[in-house]
N, C-alpha and C. Protein backbone atom coordinates (compact mmCIF):
# COMPACT_ATOMS: atom_id res chain seq x y z
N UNK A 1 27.02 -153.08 -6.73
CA UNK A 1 26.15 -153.63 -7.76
C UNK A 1 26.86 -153.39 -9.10
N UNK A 2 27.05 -154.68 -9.92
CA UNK A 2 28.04 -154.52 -10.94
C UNK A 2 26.61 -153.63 -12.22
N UNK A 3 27.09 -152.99 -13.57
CA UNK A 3 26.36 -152.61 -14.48
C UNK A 3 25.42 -153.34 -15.05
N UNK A 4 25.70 -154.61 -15.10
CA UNK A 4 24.24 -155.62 -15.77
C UNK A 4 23.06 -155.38 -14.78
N UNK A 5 23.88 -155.37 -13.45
CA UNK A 5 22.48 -155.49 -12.10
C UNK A 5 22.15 -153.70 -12.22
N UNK A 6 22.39 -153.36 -12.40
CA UNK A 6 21.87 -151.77 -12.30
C UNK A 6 20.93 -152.02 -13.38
N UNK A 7 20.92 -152.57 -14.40
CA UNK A 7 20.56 -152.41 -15.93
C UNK A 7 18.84 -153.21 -15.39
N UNK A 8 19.44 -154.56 -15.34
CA UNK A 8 18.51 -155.43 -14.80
C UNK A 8 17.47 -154.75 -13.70
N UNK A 9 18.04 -154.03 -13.33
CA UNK A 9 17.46 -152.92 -11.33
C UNK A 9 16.35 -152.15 -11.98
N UNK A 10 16.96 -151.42 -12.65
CA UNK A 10 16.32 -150.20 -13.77
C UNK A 10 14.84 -150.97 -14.49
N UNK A 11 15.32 -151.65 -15.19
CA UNK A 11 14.76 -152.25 -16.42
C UNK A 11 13.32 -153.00 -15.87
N UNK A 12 13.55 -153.14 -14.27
CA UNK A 12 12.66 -154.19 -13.85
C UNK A 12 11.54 -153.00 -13.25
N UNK A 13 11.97 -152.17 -12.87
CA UNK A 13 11.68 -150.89 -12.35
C UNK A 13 10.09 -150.63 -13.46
N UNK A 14 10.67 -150.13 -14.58
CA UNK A 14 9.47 -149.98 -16.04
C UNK A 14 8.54 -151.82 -15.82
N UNK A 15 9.23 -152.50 -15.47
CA UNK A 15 7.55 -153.89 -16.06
C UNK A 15 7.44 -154.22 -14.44
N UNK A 16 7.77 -153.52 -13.39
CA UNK A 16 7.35 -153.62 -12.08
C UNK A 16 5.73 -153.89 -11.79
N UNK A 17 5.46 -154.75 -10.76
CA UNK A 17 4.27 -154.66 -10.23
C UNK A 17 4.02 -153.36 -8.85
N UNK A 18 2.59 -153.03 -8.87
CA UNK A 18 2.90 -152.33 -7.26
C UNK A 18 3.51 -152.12 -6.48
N UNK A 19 3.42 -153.84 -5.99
CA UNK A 19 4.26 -154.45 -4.74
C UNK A 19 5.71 -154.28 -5.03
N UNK A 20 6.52 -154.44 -6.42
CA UNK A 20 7.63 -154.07 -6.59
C UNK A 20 8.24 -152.68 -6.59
N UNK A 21 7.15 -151.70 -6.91
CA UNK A 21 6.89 -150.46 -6.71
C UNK A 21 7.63 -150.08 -4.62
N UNK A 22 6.76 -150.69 -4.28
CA UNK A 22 6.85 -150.10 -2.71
C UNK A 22 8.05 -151.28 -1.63
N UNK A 23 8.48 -152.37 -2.88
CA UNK A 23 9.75 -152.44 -2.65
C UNK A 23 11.29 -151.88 -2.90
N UNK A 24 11.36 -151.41 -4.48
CA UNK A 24 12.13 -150.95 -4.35
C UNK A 24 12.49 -149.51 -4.48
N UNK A 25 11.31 -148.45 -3.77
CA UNK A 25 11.48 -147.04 -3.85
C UNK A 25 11.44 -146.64 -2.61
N UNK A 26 12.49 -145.84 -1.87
CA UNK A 26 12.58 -145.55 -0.61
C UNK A 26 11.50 -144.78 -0.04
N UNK A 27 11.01 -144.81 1.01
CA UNK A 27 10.06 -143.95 1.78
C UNK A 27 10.59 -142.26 1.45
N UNK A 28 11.81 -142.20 1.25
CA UNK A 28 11.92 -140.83 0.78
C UNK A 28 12.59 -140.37 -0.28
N UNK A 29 11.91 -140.80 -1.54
CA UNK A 29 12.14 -140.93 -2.75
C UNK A 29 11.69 -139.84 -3.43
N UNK A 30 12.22 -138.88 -4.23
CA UNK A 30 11.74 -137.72 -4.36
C UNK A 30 11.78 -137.63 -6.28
N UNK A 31 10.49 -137.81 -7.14
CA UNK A 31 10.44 -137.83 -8.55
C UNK A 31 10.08 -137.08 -8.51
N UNK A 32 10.48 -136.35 -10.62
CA UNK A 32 9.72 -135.45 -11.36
C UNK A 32 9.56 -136.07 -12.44
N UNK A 33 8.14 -136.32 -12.62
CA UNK A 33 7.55 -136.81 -13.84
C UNK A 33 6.78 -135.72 -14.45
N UNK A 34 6.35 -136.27 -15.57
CA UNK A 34 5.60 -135.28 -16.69
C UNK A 34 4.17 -135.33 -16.74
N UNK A 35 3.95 -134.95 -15.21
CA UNK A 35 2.24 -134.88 -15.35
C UNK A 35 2.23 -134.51 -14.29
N UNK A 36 0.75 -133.59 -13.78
CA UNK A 36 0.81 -132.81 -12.48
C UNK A 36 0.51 -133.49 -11.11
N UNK A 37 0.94 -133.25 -10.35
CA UNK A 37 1.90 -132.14 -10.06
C UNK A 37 3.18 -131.77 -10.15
N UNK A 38 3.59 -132.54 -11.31
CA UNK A 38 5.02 -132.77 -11.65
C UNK A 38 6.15 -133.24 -10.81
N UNK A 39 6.26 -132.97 -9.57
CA UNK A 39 7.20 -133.13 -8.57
C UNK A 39 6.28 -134.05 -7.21
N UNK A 40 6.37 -135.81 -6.74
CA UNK A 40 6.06 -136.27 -6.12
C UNK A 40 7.16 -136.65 -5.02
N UNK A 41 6.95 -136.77 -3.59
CA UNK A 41 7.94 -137.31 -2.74
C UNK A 41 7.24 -138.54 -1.94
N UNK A 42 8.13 -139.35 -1.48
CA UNK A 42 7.69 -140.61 -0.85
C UNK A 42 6.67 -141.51 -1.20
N UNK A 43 5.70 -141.54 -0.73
CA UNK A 43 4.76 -142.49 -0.77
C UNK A 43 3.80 -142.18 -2.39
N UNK A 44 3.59 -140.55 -2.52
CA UNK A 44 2.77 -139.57 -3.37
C UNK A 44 3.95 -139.97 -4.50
N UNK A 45 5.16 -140.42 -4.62
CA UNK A 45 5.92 -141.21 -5.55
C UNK A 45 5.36 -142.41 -5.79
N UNK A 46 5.17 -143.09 -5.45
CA UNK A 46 5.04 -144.82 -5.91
C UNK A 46 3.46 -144.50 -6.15
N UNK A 47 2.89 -143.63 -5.72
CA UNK A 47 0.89 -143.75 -6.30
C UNK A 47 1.09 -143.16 -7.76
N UNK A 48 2.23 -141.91 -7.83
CA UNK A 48 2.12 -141.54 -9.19
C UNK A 48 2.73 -142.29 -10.15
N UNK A 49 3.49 -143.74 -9.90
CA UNK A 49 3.85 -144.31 -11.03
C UNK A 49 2.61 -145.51 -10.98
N UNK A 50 1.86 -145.72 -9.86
CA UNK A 50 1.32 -146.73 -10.00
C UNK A 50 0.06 -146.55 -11.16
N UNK A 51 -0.24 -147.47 -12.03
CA UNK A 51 -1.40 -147.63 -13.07
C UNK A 51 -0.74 -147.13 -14.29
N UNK A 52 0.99 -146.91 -14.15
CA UNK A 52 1.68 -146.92 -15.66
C UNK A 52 1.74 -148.08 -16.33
N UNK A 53 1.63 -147.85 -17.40
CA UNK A 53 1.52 -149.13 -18.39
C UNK A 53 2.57 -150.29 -17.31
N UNK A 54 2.18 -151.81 -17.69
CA UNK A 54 3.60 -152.65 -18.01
C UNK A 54 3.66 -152.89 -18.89
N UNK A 55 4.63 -152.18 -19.38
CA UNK A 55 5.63 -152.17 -20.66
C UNK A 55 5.84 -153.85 -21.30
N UNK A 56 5.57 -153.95 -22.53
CA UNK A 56 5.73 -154.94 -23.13
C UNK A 56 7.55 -154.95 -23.46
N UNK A 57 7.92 -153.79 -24.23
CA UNK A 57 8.90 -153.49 -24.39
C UNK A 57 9.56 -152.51 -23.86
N UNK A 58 10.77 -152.74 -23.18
CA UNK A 58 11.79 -151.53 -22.91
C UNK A 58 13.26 -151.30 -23.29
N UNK A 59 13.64 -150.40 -24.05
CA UNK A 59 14.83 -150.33 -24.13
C UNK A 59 15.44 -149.03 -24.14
N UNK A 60 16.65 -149.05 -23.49
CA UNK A 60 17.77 -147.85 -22.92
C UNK A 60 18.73 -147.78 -23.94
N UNK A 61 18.81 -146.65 -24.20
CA UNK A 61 19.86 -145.91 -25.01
C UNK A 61 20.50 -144.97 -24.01
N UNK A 62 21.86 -145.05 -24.48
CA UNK A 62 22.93 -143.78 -23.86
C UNK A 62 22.90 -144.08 -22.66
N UNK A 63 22.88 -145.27 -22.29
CA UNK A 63 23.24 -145.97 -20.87
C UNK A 63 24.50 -144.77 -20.39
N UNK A 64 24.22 -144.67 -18.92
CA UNK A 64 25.31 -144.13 -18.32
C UNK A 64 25.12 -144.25 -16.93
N UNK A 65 26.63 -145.11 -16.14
CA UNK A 65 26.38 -144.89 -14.94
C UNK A 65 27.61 -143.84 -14.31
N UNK A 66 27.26 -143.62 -12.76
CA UNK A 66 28.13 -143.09 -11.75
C UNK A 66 27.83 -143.03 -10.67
N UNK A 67 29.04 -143.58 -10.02
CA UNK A 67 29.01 -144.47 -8.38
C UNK A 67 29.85 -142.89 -7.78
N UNK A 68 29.37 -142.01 -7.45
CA UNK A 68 29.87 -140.94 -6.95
C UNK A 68 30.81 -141.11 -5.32
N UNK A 69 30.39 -141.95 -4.76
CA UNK A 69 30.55 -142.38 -3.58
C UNK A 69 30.27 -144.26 -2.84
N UNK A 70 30.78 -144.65 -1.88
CA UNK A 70 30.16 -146.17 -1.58
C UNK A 70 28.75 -145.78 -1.44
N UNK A 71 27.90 -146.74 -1.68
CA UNK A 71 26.81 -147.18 -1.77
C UNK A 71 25.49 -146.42 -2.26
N UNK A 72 26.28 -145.66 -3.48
CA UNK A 72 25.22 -144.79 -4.22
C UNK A 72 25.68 -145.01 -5.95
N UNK A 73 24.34 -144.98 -6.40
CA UNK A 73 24.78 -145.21 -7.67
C UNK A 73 24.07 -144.18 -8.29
N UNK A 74 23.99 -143.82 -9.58
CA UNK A 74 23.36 -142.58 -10.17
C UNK A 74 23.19 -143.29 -12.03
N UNK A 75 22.53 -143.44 -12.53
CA UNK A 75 21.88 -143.70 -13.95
C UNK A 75 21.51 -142.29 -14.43
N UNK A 76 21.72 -142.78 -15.87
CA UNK A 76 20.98 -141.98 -16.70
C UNK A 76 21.16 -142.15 -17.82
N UNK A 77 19.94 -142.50 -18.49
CA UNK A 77 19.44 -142.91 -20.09
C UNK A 77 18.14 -142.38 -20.73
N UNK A 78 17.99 -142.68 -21.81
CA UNK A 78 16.93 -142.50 -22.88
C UNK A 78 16.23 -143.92 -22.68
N UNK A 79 15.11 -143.86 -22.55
CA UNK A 79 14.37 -145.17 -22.76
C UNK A 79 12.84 -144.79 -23.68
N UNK A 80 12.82 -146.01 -24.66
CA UNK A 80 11.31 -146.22 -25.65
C UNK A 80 11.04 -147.29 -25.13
N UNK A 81 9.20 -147.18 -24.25
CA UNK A 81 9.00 -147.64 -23.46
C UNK A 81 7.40 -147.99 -24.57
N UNK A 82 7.23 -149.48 -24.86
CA UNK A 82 5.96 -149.86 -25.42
C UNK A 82 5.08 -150.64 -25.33
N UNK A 83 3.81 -150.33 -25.06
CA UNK A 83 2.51 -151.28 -24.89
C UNK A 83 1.81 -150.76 -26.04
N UNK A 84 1.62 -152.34 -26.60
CA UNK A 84 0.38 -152.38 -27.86
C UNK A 84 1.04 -151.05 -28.72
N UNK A 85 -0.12 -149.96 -28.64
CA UNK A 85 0.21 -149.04 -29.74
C UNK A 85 0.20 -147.60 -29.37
N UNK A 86 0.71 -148.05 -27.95
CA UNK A 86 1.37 -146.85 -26.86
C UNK A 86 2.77 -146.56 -26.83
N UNK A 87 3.68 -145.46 -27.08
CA UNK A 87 5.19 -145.34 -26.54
C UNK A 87 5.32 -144.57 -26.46
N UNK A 88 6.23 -144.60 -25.38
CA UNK A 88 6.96 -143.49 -24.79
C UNK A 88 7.92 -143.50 -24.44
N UNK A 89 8.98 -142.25 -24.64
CA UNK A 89 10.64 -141.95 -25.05
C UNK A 89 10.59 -140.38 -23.69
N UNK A 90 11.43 -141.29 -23.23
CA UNK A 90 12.04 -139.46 -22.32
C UNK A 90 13.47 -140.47 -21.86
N UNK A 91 13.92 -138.87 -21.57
CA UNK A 91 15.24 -138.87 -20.52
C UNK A 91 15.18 -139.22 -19.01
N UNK A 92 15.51 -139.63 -18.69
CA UNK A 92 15.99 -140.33 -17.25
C UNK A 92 16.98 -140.29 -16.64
N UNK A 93 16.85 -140.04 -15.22
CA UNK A 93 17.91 -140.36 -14.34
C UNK A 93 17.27 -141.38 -12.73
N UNK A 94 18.58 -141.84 -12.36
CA UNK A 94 17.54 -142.72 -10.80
C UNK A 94 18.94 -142.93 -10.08
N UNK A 95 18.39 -142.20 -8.80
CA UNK A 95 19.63 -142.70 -7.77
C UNK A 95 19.26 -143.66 -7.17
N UNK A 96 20.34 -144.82 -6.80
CA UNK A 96 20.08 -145.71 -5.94
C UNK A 96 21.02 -145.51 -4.80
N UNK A 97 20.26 -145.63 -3.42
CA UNK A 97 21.64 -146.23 -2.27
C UNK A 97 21.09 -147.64 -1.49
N UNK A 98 22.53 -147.51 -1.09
CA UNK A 98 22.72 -149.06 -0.21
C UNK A 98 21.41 -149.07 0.80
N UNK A 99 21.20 -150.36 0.80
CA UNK A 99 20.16 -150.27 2.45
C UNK A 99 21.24 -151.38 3.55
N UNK A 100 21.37 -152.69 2.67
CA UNK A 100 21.80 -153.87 2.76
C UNK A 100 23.42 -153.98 2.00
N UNK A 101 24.04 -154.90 1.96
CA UNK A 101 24.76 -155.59 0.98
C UNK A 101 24.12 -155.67 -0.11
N UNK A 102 23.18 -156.36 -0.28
CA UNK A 102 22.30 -156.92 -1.30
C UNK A 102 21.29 -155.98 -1.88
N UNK A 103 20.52 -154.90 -1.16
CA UNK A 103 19.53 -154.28 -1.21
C UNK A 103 19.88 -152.92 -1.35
N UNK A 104 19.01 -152.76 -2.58
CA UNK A 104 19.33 -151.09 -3.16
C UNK A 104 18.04 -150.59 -3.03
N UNK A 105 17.62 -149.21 -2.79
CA UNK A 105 16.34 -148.53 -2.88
C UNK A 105 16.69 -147.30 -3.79
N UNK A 106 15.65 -146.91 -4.65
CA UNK A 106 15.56 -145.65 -5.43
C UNK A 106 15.43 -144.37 -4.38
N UNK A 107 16.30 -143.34 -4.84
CA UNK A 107 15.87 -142.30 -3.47
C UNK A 107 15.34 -141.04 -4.78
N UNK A 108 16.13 -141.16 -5.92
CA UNK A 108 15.50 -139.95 -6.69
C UNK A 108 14.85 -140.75 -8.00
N UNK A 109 13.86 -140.26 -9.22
CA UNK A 109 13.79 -140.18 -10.17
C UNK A 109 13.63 -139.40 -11.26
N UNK A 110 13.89 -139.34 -12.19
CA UNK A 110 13.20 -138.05 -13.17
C UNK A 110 12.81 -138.45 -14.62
N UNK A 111 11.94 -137.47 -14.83
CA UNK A 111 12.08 -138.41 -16.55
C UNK A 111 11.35 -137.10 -17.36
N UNK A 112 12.34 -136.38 -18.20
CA UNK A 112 12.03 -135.67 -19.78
C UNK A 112 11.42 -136.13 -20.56
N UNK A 113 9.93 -136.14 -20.69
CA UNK A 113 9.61 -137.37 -21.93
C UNK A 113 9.41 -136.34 -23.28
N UNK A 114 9.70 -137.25 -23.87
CA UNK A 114 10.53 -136.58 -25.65
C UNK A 114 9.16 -136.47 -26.28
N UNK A 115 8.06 -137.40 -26.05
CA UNK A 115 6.96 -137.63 -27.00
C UNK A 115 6.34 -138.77 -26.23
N UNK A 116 4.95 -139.01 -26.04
CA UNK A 116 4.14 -139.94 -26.08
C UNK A 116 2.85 -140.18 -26.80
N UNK A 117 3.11 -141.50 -27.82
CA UNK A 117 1.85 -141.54 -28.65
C UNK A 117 0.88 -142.49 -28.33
N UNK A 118 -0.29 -142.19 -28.65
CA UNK A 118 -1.23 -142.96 -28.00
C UNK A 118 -2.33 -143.20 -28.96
């Protein structure tokens, strides 16, 4: 997956629906987000992102990738993430691996959030 499609992968990830939710996060996908219980795996992953805003606006700062190995990729950026007169800024990282040629699944996420105003 060249860097625009990671970008595009990512990016679609924040204005995702559900259903895009429990497509592209692996059954054993292991996040730490900033709310309790802080640390979700698999399925208890995709319920804790589900009913996050969709983001009107998103944008990544300090883009960074690394392909450590074939068919794994590794991100990590800053993103200000905004609905109406909601935003929110944290640090991020997201592994992806191969399933397919074509098909990538999230296996990790994380996110430092810097501030959220509401």
């Amino acid at each position: 997956m060249d860097d625009n499609r990671v970008w595009n992968f990512e990016e679609s990830l924040w204005q995702a629906s559900e259903d895009r939710y429990h497509e592209r996060i692996d059954p054993e996908c292991v996040m730490a987000l900033s709310h309790a219980p802080f640390l979700f795996h698999g399925e208890a992953a995709v319920r804790a992102v589900t009913g996050t805003p969709d983001w009107d606006e998103v944008e990544f700062l300090n883009r960074q990738i690394s392909r450590p190995q074939e068919g794994l990729i590794v991100v990590g950026y800053e993103i200000r993430a905004k609905k109406g007169e909601t935003i929110f800024e944290a640090a991020c990282t997201s592994v992806y691996r191969r399933i397919e040629p074509e098909e990538w699944r999230v296996v990790q996420h994380a996110q430092v959030a810097n501030s959220q105003i509401e």
